[in-house]
Protein backbone atom coordinates (compact mmCIF):
# COMPACT_ATOMS: atom_id res chain seq x y z
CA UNK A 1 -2.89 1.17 -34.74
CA UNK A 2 -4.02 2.11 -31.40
CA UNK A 3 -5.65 -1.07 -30.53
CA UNK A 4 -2.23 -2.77 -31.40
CA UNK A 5 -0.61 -0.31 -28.79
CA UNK A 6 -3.33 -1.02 -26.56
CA UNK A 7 -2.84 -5.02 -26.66
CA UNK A 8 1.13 -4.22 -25.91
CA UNK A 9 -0.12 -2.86 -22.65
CA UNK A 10 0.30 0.44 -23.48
CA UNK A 11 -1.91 2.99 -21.13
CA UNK A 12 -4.22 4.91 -22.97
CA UNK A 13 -3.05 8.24 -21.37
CA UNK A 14 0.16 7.42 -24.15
CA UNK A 15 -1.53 6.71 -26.92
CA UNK A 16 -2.37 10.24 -29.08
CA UNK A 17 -4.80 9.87 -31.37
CA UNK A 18 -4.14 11.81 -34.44
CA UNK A 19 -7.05 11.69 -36.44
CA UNK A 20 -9.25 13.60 -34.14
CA UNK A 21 -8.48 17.27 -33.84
CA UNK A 22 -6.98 18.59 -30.91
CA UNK A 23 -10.53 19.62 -29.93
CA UNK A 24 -11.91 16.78 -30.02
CA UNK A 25 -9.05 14.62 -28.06
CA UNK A 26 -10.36 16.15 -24.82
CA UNK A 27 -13.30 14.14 -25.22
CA UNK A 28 -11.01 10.72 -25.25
CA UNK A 29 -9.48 8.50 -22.63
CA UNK A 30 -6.23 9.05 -24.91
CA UNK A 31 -3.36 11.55 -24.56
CA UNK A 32 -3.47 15.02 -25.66
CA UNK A 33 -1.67 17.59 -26.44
């Protein structure tokens, strides 16, 4: 689903990635939260 968001132009900084734990999200060019 992200890469879907991601060809709608949607900055990655948006785009939470759920199926990493919040610990691991710091590690990603994607939101977090």
């Amino acid at each position: 689903m992200a890469i879907d968001l991601l060809r709608e132009v949607i900055p990655q900084s948006d785009i939470m990635l759920a199926s990493h734990s919040p610990e691991k999200r710091q590690f990603t060019e994607f939101a977090t939260a």
